[in-house]
Protein backbone atom coordinates (compact mmCIF):
# COMPACT_ATOMS: atom_id res chain seq x y z
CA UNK A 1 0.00 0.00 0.00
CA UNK A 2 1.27 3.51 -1.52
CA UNK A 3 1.88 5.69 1.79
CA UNK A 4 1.24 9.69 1.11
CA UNK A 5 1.74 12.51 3.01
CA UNK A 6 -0.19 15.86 2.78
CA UNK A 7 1.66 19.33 3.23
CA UNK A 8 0.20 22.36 3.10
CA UNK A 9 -3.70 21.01 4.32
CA UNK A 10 -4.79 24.50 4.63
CA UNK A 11 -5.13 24.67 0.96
CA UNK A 12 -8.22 24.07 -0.87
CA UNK A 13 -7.75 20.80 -2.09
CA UNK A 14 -6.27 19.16 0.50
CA UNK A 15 -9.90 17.43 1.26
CA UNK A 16 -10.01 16.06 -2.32
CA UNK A 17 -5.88 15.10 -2.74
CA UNK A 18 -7.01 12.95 0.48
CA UNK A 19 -10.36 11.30 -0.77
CA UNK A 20 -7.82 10.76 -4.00
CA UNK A 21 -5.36 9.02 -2.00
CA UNK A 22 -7.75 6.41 -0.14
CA UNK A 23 -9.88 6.36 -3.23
CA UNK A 24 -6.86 4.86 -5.05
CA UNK A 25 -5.93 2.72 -2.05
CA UNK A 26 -3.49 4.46 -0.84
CA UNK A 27 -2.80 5.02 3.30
CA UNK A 28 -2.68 9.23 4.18
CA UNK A 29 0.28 9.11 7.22
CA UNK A 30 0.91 12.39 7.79
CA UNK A 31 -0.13 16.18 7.52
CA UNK A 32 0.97 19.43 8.30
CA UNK A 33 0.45 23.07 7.54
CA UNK A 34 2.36 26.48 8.60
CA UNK A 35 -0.49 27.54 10.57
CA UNK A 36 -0.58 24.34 13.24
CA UNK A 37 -4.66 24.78 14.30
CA UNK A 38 -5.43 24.43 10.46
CA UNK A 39 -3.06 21.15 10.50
CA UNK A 40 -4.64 19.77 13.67
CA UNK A 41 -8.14 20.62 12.69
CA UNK A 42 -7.77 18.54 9.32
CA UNK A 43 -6.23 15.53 11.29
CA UNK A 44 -8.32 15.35 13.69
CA UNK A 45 -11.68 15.49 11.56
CA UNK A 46 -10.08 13.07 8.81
CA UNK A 47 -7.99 10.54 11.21
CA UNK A 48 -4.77 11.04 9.97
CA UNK A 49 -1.59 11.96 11.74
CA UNK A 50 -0.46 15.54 12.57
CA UNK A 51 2.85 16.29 11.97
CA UNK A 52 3.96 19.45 13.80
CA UNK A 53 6.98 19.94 11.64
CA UNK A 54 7.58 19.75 7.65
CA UNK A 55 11.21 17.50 9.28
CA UNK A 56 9.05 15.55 10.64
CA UNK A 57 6.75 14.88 7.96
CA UNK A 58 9.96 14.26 5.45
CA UNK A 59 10.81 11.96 8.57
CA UNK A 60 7.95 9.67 7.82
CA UNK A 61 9.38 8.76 4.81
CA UNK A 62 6.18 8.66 2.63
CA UNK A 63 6.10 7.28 -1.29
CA UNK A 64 4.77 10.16 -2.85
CA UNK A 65 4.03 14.10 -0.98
CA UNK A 66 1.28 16.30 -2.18
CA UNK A 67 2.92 19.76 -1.60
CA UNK A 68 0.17 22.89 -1.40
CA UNK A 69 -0.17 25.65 0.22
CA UNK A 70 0.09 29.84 -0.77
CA UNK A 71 2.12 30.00 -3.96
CA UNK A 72 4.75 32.70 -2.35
CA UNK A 73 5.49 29.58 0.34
CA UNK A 74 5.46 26.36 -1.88
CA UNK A 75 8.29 26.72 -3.16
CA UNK A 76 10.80 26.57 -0.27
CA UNK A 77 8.36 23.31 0.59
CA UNK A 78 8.59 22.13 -2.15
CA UNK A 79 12.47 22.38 -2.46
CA UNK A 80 12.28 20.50 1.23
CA UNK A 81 10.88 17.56 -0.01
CA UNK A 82 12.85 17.56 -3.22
CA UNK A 83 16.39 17.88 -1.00
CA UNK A 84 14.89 15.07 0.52
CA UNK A 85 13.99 12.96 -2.17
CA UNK A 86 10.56 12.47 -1.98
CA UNK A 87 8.66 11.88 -4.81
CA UNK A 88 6.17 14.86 -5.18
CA UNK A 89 2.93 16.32 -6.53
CA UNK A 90 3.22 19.76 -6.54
CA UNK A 91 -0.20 21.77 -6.65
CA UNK A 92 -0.69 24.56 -8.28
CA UNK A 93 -0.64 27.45 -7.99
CA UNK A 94 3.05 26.39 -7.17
CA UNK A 95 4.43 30.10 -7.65
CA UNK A 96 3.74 33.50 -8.02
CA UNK A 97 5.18 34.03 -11.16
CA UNK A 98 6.99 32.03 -13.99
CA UNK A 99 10.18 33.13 -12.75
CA UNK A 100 9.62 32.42 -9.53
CA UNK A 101 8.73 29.01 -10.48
CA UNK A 102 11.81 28.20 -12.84
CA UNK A 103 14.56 27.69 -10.12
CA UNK A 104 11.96 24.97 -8.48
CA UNK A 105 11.86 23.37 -11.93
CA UNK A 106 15.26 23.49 -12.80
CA UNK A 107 15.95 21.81 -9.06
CA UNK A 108 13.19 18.93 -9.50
CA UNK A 109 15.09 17.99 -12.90
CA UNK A 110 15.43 14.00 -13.89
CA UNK A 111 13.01 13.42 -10.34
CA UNK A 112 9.35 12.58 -9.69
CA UNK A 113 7.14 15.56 -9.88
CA UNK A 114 3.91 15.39 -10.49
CA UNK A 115 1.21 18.68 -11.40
CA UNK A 116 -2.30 17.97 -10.88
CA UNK A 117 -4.20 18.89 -13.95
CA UNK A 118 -6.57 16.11 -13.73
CA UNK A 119 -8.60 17.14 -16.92
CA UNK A 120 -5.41 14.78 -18.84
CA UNK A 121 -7.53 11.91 -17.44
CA UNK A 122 -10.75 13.08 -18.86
CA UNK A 123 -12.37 10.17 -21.94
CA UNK A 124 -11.75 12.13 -24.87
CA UNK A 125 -7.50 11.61 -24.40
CA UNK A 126 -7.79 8.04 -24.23
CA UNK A 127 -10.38 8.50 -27.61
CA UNK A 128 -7.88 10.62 -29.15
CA UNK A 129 -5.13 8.59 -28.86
CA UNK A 130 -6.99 5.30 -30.12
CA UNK A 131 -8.55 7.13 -32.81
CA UNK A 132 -5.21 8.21 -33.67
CA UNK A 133 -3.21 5.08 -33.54
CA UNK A 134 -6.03 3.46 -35.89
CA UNK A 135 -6.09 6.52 -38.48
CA UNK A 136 -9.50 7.78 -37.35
CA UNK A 137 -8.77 11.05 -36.30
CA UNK A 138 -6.95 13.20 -38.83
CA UNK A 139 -5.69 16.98 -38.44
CA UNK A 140 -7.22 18.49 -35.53
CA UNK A 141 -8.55 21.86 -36.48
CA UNK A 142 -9.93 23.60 -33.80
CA UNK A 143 -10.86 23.28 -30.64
CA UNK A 144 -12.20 24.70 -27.08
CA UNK A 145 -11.72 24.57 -23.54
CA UNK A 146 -13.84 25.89 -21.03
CA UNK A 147 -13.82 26.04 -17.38
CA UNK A 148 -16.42 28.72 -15.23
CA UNK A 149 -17.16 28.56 -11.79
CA UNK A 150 -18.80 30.85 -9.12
CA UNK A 151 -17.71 34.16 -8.09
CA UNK A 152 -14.25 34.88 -6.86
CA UNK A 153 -16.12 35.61 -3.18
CA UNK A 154 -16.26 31.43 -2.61
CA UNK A 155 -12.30 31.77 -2.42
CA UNK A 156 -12.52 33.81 0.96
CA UNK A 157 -15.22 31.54 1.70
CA UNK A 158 -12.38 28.76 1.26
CA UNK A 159 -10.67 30.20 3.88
CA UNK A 160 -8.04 31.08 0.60
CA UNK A 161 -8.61 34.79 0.22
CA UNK A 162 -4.48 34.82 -1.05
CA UNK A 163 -6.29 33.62 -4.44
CA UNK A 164 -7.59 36.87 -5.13
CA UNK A 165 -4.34 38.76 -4.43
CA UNK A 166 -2.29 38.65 -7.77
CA UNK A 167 0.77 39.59 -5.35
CA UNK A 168 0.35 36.26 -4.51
CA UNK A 169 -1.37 34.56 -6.92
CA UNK A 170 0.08 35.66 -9.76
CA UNK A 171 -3.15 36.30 -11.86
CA UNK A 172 -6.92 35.97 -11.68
CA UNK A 173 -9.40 33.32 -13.46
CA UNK A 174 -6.80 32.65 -16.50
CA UNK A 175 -3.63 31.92 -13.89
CA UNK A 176 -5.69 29.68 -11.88
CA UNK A 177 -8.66 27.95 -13.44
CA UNK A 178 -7.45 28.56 -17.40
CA UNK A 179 -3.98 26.53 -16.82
CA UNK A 180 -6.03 23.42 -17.11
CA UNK A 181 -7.10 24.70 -20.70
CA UNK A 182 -3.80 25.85 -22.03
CA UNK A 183 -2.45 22.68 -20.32
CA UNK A 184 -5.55 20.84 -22.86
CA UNK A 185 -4.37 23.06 -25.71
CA UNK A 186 -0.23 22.41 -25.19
CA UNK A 187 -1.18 18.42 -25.08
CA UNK A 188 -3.33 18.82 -27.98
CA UNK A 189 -0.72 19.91 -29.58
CA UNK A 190 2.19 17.01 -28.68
CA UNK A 191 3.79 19.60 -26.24
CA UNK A 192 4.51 22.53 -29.29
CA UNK A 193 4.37 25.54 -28.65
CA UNK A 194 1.90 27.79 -29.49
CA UNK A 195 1.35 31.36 -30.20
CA UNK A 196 -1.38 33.88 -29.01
CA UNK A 197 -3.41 35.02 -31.62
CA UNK A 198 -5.51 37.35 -28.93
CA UNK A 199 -5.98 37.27 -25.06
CA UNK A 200 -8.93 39.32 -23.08
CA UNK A 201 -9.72 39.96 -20.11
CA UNK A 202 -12.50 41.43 -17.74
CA UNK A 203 -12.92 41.99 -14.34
CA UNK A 204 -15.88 44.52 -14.23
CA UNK A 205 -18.54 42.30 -12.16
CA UNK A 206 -16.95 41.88 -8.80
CA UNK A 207 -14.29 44.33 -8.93
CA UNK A 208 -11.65 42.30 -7.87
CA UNK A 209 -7.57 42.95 -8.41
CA UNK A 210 -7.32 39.81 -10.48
CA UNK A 211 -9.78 39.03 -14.07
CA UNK A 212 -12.81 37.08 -13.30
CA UNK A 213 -12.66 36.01 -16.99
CA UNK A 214 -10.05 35.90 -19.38
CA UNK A 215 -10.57 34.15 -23.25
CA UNK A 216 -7.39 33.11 -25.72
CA UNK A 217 -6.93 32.51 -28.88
CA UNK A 218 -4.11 29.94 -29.27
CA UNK A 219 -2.57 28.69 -32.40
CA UNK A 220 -0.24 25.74 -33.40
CA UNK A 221 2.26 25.46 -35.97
CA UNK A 222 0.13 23.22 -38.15
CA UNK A 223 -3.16 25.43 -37.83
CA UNK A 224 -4.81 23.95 -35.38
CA UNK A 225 -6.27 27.16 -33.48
CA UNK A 226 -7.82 26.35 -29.76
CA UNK A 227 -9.53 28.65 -27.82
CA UNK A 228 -9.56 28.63 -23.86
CA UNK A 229 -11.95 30.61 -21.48
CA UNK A 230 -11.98 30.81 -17.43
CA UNK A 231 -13.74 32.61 -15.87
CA UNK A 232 -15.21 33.41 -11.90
CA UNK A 233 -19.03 34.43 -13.41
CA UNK A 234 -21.12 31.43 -13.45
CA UNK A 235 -24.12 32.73 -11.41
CA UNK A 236 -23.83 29.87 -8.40
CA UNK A 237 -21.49 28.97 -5.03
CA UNK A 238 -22.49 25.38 -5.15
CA UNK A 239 -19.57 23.11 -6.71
CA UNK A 240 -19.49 22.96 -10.33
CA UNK A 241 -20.14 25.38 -13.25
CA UNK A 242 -20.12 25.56 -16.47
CA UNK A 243 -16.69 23.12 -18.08
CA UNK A 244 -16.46 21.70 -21.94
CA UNK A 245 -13.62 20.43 -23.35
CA UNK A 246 -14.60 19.86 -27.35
CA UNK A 247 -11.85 19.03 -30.21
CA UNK A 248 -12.59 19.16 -33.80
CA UNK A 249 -10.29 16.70 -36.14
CA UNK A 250 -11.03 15.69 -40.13
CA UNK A 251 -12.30 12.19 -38.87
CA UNK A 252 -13.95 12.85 -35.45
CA UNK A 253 -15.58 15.20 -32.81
CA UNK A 254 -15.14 14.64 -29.09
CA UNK A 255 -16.81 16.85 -26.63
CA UNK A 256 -16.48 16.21 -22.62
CA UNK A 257 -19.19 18.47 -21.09
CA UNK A 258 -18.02 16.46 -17.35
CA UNK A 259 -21.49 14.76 -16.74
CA UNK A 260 -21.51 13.25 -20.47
CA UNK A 261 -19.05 12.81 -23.18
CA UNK A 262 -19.37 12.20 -26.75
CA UNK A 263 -17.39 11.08 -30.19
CA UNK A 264 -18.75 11.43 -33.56
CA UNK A 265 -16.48 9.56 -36.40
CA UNK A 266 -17.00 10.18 -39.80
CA UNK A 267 -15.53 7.01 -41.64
CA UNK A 268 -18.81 4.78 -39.50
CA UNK A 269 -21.28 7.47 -39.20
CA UNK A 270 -21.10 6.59 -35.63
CA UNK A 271 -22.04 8.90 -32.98
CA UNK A 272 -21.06 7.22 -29.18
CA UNK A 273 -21.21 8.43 -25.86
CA UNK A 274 -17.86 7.51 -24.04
CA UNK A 275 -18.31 6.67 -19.84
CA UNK A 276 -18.00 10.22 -18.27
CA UNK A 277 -15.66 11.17 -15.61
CA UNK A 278 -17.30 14.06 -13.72
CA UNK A 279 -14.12 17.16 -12.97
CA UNK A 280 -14.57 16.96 -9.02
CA UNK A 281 -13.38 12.68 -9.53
CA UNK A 282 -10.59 13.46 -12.27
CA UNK A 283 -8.45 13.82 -9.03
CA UNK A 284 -9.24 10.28 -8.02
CA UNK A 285 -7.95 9.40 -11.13
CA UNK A 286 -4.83 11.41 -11.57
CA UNK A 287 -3.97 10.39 -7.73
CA UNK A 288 -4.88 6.73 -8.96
CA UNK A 289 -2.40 7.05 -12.32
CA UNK A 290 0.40 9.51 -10.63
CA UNK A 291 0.49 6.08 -7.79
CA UNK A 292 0.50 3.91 -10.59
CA UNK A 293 3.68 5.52 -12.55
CA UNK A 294 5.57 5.86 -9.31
CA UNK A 295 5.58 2.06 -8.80
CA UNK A 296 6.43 1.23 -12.05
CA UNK A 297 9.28 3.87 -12.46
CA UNK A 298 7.63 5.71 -15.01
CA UNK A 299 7.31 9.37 -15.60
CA UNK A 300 4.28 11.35 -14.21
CA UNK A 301 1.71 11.95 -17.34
CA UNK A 302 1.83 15.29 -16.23
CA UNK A 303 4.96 16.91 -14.79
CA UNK A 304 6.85 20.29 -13.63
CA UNK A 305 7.96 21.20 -17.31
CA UNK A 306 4.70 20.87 -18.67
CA UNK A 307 3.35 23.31 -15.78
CA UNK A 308 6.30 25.71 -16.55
CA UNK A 309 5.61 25.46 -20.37
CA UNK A 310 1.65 26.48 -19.47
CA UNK A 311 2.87 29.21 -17.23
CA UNK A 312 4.63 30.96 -20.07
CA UNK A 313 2.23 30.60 -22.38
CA UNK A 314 -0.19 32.49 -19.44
CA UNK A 315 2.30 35.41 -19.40
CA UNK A 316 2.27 35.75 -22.88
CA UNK A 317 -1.69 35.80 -22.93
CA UNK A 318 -0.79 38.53 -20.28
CA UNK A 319 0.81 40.73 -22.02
CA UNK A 320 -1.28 40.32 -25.37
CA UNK A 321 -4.53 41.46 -23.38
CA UNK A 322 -2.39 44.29 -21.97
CA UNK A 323 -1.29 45.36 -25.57
């Protein structure tokens, strides 16, 4: 049984990187956070041990660490760990800038670092890549990725009010929730690069330092353009909002909507639905694969260079709606 260890539990996710963990069968031994009633406070309501120290956590000796926390204070926990050498998935946001995150990158080089941008385990990739490997799919020519949840207010709500500082954060809607679509966009792509053909971005609703929505206009060497929005404006607190990932090739059309996911192929006239995955379990399964590569030596499917790669791509969007 895969032991992991939790640091930085004060962070959003923390509740779901644990259901992740004993969803995939792993054992949670230890967690810890800077502020030591948050740390307590999650062990004691979720059974797992407190360790009062991040030492003492590396102590424990655990297979794989998810490190989270405030972006201006991951990375010296992050570099802990890594000193260490634990195997780690590093949450974002991991930095508050690009630069910032680079020396963290260029330190985790040849190890085990895992990012978790769990829309890579959606049911359109697998599609894709089978469709590919049979010559189904063809040139991809466009395609969109969209993630909106409620207003930037459920952050403080969180207890994570940091998220709205772009001090700290290093951005608004785009930094945060639009990685995971230039992260869909850079994959879709074979890890290219890509240019920005346009970037916009609005933050007139809630008045906030950081965008509440941001849109780009991406495009790949070969034509393929992709568009990503993210945005803090769909009209709810409850979990959930408004998400479609939909790529356009020659041969076939996938769109992931979370609750339901279709293919349409053009050589069979087929149209099928593929088994969803809804967003809030994706973590399950990126916990479930990231466990999975560890044991059998093999990279992560999603790792620091990739999240650096998105990360410029974000500044660049940046400056273009700044232009």
């Amino acid at each position: 049984m895969a032991r992991v260890a939790l640091a930085g539990v004060g962070h959003w996710h923390a509740g779901m990187h644990l259901e992740a963990s004993r969803a995939a069968g792993a054992e949670v031994v230890a967690a810890w956070d800077r502020d030591p009633a948050a740390a307590a406070g999650f062990a004691a309501k979720h059974g797992v041990a407190h360790q009062p120290t991040v030492a003492a956590l590396i102590a424990t000796k655990p297979d794989l660490t998810v490190v989270m926390g405030r972006p201006d204070q991951v990375p010296d926990l992050a570099l802990a760990c890594i000193e260490a050498g634990l195997p780690i998935m590093l949450e974002k946001p991991a930095a508050v800038s690009t630069a910032a995150l680079e020396p963290l990158a260029e330190a985790a080089r040849g190890l085990f670092v895992a990012v978790p941008l769990p829309n890579r385990c959606g049911p359109i990739w697998v599609e894709i890549e089978a469709l590919n490997a049979a010559g189904r799919l063809g040139p991809v020519s466009h395609a969109q990725f969209r993630i909106v949840n409620g207003p930037p207010e459920r952050y403080r709500l969180d207890g994570v009010p940091w998220v709205l500082d772009p001090a700290i954060g290093g951005g608004g809607a785009l930094r945060n929730l639009g990685i995971h679509g230039i992260d869909a966009a850079l994959a879709l792509a074979g890890g290219a690069d890509l240019a920005v053909i346009s970037a916009s971005i609005d933050r007139r609703l809630y008045a906030e330092a950081v965008e509440e929505y941001a849109i780009v206009t991406l495009r790949a060497s070969d034509g393929m353009i992709a568009t990503v929005e993210a945005g803090y404006t769909y009209a709810s607190m409850a979990p959930g909002g408004d998400f479609e990932w939909r790529v356009s090739a020659r041969d076939a059309y996938l769109v992931d909507r979370g609750d339901a996911c279709r293919v349409a192929t053009l050589d069979d006239g087929q149209v099928r639905d593929l088994a969803p995955i809804l967003p809030a379990d994706r973590y399950k399964a990126f916990m479930a694969d990231t466990l999975d590569r560890l044991a059998r030596g093999a990279a992560p499917s999603v790792g620091i260079t990739d999240y650096l790669q998105a990360m410029r791509l974000i500044d660049r969007a940046y400056q273009e709606a700044a232009a």
